[in-house]
Structures are given as structure tokens and as C-alpha cells.
N, C-alpha and C. Protein backbone atom coordinates (compact mmCIF):
# COMPACT_ATOMS: atom_id res chain seq x y z
N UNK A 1 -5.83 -2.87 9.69
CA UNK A 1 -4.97 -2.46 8.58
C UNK A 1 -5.08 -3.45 7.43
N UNK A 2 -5.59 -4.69 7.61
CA UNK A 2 -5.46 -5.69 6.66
C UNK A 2 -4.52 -6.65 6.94
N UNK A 3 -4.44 -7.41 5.61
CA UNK A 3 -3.67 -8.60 6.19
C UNK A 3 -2.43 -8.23 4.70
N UNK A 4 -0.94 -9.18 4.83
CA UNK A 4 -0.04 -9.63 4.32
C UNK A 4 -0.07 -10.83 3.80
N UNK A 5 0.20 -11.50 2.92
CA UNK A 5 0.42 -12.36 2.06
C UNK A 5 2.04 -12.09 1.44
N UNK A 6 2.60 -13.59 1.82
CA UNK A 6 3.97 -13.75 1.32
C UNK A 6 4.51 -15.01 1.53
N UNK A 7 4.67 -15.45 0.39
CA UNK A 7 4.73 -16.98 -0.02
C UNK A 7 3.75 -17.54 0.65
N UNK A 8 2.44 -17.45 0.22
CA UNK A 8 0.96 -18.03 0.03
C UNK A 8 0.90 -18.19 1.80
N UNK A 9 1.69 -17.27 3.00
CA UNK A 9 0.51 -17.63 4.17
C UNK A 9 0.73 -16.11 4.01
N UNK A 10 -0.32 -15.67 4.61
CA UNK A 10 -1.35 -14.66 4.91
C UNK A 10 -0.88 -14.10 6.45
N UNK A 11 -0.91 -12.81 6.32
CA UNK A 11 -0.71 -12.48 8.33
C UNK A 11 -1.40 -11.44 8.43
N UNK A 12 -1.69 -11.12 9.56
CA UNK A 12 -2.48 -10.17 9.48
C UNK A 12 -1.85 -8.99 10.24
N UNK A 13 -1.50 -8.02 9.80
CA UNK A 13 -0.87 -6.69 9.46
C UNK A 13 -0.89 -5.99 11.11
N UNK A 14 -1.98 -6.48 11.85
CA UNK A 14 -2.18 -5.80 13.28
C UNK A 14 -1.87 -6.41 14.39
N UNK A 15 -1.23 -7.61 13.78
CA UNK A 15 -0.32 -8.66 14.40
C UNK A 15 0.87 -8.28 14.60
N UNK A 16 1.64 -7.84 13.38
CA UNK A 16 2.51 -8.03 13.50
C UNK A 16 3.38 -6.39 14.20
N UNK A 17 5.11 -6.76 14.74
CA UNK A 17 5.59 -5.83 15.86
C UNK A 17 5.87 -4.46 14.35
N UNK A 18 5.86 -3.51 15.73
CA UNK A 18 5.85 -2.07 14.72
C UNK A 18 6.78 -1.88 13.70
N UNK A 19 7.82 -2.43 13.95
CA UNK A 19 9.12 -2.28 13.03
C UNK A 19 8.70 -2.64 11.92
N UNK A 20 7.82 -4.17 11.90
CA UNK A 20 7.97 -5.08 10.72
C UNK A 20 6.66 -3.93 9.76
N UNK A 21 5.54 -3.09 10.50
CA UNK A 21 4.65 -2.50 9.83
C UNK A 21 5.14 -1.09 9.32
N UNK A 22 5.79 -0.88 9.59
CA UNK A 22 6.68 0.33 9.03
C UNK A 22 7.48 -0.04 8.13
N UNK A 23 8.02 -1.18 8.02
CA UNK A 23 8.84 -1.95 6.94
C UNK A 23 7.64 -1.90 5.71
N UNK A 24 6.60 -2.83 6.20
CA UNK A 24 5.54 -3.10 5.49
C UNK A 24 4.83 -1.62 4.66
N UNK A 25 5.05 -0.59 5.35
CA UNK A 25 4.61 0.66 4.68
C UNK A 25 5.75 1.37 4.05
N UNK A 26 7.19 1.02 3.97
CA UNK A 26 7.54 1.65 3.03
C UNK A 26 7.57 0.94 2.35
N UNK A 27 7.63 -0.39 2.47
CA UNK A 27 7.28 -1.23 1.16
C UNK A 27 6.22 -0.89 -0.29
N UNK A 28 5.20 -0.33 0.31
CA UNK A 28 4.10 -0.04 -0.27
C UNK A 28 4.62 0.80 -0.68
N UNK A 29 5.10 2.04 -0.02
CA UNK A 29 5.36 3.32 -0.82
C UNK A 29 6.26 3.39 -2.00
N UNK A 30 7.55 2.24 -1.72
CA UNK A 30 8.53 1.94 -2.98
C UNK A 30 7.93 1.20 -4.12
N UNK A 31 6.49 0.49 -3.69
CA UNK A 31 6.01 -0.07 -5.17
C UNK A 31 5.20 1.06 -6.02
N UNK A 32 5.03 1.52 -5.38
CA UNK A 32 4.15 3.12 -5.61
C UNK A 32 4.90 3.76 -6.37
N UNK A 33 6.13 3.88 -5.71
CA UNK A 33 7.20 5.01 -6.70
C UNK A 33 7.66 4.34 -7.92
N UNK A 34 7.99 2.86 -7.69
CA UNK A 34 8.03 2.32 -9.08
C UNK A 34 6.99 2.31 -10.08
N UNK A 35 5.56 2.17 -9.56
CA UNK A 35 4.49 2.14 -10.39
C UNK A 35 4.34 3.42 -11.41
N UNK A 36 5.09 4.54 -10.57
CA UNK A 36 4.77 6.37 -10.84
C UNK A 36 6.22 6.06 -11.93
N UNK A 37 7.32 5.61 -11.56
CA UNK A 37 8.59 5.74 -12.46
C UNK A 37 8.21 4.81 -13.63
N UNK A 38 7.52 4.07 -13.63
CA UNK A 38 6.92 2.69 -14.76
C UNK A 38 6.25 4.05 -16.00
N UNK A 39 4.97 4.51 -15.55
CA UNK A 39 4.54 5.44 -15.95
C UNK A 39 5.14 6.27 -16.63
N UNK A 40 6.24 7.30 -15.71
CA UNK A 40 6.85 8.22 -16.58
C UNK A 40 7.93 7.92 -17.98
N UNK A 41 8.05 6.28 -17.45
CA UNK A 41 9.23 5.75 -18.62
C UNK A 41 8.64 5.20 -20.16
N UNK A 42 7.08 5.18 -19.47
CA UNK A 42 6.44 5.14 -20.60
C UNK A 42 5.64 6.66 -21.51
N UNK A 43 5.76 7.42 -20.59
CA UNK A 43 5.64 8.76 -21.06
C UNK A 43 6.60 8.80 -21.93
N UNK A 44 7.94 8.98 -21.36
CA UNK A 44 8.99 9.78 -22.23
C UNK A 44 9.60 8.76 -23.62
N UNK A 45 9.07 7.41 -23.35
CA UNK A 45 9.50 6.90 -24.91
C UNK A 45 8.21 7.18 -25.49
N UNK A 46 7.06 7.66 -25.14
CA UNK A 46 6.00 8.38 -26.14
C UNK A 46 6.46 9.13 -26.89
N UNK A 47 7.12 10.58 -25.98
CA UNK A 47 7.60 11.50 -26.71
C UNK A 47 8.66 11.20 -27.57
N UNK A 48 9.86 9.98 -26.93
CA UNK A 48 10.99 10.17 -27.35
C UNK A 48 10.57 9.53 -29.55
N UNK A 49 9.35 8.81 -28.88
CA UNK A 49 9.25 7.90 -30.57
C UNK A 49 8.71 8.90 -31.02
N UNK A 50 7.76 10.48 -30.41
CA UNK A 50 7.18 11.19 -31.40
C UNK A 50 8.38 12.31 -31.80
N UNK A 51 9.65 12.27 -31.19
CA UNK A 51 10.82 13.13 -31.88
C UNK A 51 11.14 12.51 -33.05
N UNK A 52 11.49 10.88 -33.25
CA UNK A 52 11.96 10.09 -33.97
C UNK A 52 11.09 10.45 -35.44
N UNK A 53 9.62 10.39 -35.10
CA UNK A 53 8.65 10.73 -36.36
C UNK A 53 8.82 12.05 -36.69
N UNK A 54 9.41 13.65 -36.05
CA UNK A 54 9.08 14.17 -36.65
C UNK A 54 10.63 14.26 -37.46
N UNK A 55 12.12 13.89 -36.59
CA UNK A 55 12.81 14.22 -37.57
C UNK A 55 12.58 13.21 -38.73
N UNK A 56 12.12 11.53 -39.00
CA UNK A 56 12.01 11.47 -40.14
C UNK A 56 11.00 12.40 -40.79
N UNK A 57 10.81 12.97 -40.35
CA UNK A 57 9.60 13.55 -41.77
C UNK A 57 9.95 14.64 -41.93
N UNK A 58 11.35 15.46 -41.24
CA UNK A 58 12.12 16.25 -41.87
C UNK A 58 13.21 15.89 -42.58
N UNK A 59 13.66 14.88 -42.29
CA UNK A 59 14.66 13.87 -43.22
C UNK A 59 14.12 13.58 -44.53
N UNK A 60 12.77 13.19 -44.60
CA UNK A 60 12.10 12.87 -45.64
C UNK A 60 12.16 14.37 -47.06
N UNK A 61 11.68 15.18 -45.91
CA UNK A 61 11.14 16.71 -46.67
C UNK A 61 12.60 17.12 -47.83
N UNK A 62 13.65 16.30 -46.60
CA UNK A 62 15.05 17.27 -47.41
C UNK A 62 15.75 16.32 -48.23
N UNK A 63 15.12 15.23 -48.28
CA UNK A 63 15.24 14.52 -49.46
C UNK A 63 14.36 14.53 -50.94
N UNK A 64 15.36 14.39 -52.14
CA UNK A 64 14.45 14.42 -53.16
C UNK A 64 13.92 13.24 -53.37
N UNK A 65 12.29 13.07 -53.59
CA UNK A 65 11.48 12.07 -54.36
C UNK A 65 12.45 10.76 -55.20
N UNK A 66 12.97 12.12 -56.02
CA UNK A 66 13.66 10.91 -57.25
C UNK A 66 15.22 11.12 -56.98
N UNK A 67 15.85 10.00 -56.69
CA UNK A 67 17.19 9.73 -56.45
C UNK A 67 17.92 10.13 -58.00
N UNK A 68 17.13 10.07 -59.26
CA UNK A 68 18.41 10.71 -59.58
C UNK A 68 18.00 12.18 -60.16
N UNK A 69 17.79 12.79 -59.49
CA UNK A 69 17.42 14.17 -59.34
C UNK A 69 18.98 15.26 -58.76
């Protein structure tokens, strides 16, 4: 399965008792889901900054050029 590393010693994964490798695999899976939630949080402030651009540039539209107009 590989080995573990945690605080710089190293173990090796087929060592260790079943509990602790099932620990060890949802471990993995919760950095996973954070990696996937990292992702989507950077998706949605994509979109959220491309809402921001379009209402200014409808803010813009419904404003006049010349203020004293």
C-alpha cells in the first residue's frame, strides 16, 4: 500500500493494525473532498466576480456619460 509519513518518520502502511489503515483511508478521502470543495469555491467566486462585471456594466449603461446631463 505504501508507506506514511508524519512528523518526518515514515511507516509503512502494511504494518500498520486495520483500524489505523482505515483511519488512514478516510483520511485520504477527506483531503480529496477538500481538494474537490477548494475547487468549487474557486469556481463560484469566478462566477460570483463575473455577476459583479456584468451588473457594473449595467450600472454603467444606466448612467449618463456627463453628470450634468
Amino acid at each position: 500500500m505504501g508507506t506514511l509519513r508524519i512528523d518526518d518518520v515514515e511507516y509503512e502502511i502494511d504494518d500498520l493494525a486495520d483500524e489505523t489503515k482505515q483511519k488512514i483511508g478516510r483520511m485520504q478521502e477527506i483531503q480529496n473532498e477538500i481538494g474537490l470543495l477548494n475547487l468549487r469555491i474557486q469556481e463560484l467566486q469566478v462566477v460570483s466576480q463575473a455577476y459583479v462585471n456584468t451588473i457594473k456594466a449595467e450600472l454603467d449603461v444606466d448612467q449618463p456619460d456627463d453628470p450634468d446631463s
